[in-house]
Protein backbone atom coordinates (compact mmCIF):
# COMPACT_ATOMS: atom_id res chain seq x y z
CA UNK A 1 0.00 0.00 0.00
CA UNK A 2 2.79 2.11 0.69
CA UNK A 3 4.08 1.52 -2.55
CA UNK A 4 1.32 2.84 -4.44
CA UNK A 5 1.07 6.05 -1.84
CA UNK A 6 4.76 6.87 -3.28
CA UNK A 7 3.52 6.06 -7.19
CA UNK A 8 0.33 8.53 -6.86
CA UNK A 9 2.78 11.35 -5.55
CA UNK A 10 5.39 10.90 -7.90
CA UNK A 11 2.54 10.94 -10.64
CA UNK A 12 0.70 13.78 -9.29
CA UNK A 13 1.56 17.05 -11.60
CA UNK A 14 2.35 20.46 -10.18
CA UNK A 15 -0.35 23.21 -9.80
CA UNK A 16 -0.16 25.79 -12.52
CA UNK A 17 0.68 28.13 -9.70
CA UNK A 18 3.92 26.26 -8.67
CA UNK A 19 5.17 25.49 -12.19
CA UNK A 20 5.02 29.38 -12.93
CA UNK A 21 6.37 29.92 -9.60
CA UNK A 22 9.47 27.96 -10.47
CA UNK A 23 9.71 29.31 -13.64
CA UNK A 24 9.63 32.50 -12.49
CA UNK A 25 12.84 35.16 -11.83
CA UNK A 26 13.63 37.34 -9.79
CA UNK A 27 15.41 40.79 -9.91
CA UNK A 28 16.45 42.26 -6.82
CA UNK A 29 17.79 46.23 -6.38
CA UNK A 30 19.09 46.83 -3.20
CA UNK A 31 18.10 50.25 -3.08
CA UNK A 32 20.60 53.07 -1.23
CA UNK A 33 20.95 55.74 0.70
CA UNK A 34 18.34 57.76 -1.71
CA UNK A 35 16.41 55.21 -3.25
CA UNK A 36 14.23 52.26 -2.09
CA UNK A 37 14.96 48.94 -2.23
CA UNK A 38 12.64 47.10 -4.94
CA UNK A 39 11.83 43.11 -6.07
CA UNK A 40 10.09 42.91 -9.67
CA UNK A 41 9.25 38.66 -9.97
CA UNK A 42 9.11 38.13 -13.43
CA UNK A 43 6.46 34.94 -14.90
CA UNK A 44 7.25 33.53 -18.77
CA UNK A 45 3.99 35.14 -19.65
CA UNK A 46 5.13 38.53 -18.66
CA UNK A 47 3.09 38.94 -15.30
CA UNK A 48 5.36 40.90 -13.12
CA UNK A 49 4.75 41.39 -9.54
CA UNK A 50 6.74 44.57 -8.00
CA UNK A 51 7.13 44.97 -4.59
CA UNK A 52 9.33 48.04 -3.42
CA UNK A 53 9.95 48.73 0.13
CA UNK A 54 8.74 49.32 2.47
CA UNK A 55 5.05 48.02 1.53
CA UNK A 56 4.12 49.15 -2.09
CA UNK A 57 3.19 45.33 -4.37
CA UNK A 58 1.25 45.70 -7.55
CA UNK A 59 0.81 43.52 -10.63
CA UNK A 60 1.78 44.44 -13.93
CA UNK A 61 1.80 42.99 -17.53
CA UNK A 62 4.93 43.64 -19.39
CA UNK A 63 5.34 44.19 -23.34
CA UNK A 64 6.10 40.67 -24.89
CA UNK A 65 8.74 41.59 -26.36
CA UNK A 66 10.07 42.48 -23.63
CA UNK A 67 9.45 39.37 -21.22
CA UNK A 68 11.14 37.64 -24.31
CA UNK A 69 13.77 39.04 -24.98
CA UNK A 70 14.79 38.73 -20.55
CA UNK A 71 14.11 35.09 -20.92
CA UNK A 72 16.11 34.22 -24.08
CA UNK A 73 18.86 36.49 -22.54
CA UNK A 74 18.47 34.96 -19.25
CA UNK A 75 18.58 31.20 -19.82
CA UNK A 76 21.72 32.52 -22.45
CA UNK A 77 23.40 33.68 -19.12
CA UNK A 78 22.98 30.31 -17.53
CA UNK A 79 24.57 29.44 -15.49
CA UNK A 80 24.14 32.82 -13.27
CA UNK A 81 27.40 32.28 -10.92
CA UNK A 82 29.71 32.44 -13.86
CA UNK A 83 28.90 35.76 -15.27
CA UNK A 84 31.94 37.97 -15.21
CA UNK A 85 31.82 40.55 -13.18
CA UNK A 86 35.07 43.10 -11.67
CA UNK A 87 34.58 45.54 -8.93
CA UNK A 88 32.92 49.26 -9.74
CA UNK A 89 33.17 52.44 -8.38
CA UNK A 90 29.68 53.30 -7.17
CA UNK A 91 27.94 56.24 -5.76
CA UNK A 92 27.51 56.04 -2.05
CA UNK A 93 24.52 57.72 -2.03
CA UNK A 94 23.19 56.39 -5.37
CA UNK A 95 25.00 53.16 -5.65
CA UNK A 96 23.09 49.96 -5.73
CA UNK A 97 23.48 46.38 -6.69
CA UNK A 98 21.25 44.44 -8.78
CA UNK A 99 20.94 40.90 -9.18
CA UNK A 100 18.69 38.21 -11.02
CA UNK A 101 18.00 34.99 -8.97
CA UNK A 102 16.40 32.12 -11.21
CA UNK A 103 15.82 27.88 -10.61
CA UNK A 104 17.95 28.59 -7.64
CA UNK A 105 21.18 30.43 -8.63
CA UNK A 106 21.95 34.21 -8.28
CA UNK A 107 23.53 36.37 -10.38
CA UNK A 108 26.34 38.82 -9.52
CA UNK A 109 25.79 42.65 -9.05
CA UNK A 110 25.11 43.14 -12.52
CA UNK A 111 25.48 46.74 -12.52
CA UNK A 112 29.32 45.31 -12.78
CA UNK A 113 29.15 42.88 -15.60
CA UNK A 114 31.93 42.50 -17.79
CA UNK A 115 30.87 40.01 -20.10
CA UNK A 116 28.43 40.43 -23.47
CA UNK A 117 25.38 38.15 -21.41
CA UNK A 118 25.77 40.15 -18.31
CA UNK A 119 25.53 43.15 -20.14
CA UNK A 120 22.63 42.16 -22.01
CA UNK A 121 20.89 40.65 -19.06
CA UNK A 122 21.66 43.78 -16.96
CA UNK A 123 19.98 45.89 -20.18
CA UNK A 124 17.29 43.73 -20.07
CA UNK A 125 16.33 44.60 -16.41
CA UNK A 126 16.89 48.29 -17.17
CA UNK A 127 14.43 47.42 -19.72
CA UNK A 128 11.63 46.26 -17.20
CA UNK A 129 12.09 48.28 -14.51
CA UNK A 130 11.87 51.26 -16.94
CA UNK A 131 8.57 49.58 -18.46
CA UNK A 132 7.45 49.45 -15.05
CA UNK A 133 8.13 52.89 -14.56
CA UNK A 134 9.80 51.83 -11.38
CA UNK A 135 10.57 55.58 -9.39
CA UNK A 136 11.67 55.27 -5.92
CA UNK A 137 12.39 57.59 -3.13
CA UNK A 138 13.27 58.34 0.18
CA UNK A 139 11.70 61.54 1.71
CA UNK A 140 13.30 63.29 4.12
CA UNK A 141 10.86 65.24 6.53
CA UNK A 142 11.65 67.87 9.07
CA UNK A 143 14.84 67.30 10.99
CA UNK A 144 14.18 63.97 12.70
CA UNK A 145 11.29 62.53 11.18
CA UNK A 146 12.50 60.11 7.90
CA UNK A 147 10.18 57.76 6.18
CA UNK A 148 9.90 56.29 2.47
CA UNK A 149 8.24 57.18 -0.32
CA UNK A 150 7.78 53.92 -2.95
CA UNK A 151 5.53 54.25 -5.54
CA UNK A 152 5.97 53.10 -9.47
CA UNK A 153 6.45 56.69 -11.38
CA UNK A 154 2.85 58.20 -12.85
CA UNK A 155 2.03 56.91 -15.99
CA UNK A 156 2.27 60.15 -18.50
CA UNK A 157 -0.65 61.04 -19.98
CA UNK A 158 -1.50 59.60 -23.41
């Protein structure tokens, strides 16, 4: 009986939520001194879910051309951990570091690649966060009282 117990849940397929899950990426900005830390999850289908701290999540639907073009330039970065990086002078008020995790491996600071698929990859998530319209802030009131401002950037008017 046991035996057939361990068949049925080897069998038993994945939920459509937990295949896109693990197909999903993830691109993480660190945020700094002036700007907010932000996570954008990115689905094959171009659903991206963008969280930016300290509470702000929304949904959006990126171009497909875009969502493509990360994937195809993604899996050529494969895998993640040997992208070429070198150390960069960065801002240390502006200065962030911005990484792709995806099937378990993370990328390095990509604002630092070296190599033609970091480059593209880093473009590529340039690319969504721009689409996004990704704008994040710290705001600075008064003397002692600090708090964060995260919001996407107002879509212009059409």
């Amino acid at each position: 009986m046991l035996s057939v117990l361990v068949i049925a849940m080897a069998t038993t397929s994945p939920t459509p939520h937990q295949s896109a899950a693990a197909d999903s990426a993830v691109i993480d900005n660190s945020g700094s001194t002036n700007t907010a830390p932000y996570t954008i999850t990115v689905r094959p289908d171009g659903t991206a879910r963008v969280e930016i701290s300290p509470g702000h999540k929304e949904t959006k639907k990126l171009a497909d051309a875009t969502t493509a073009a990360f994937f195809k330039d993604l899996h050529a970065a494969l895998p993640l951990g040997e992208l070429e990086t070198a150390p960069c002078m960065k801002s240390a008020s502006f200065g962030t570091r911005t990484t792709v995790r995806y099937r378990g491996a993370t990328s390095p600071d990509l604002s630092c690649a070296m190599d033609e698929r970091g480059k593209r990859l880093a473009a590529d998530v340039a690319k969504i966060a721009q689409e996004l319209q990704i704008f994040s802030l710290r705001r600075y009131d008064g003397l002692r009282n600090t708090h964060m401002i995260a919001q996407p950037s107002p879509t212009p008017p059409k």
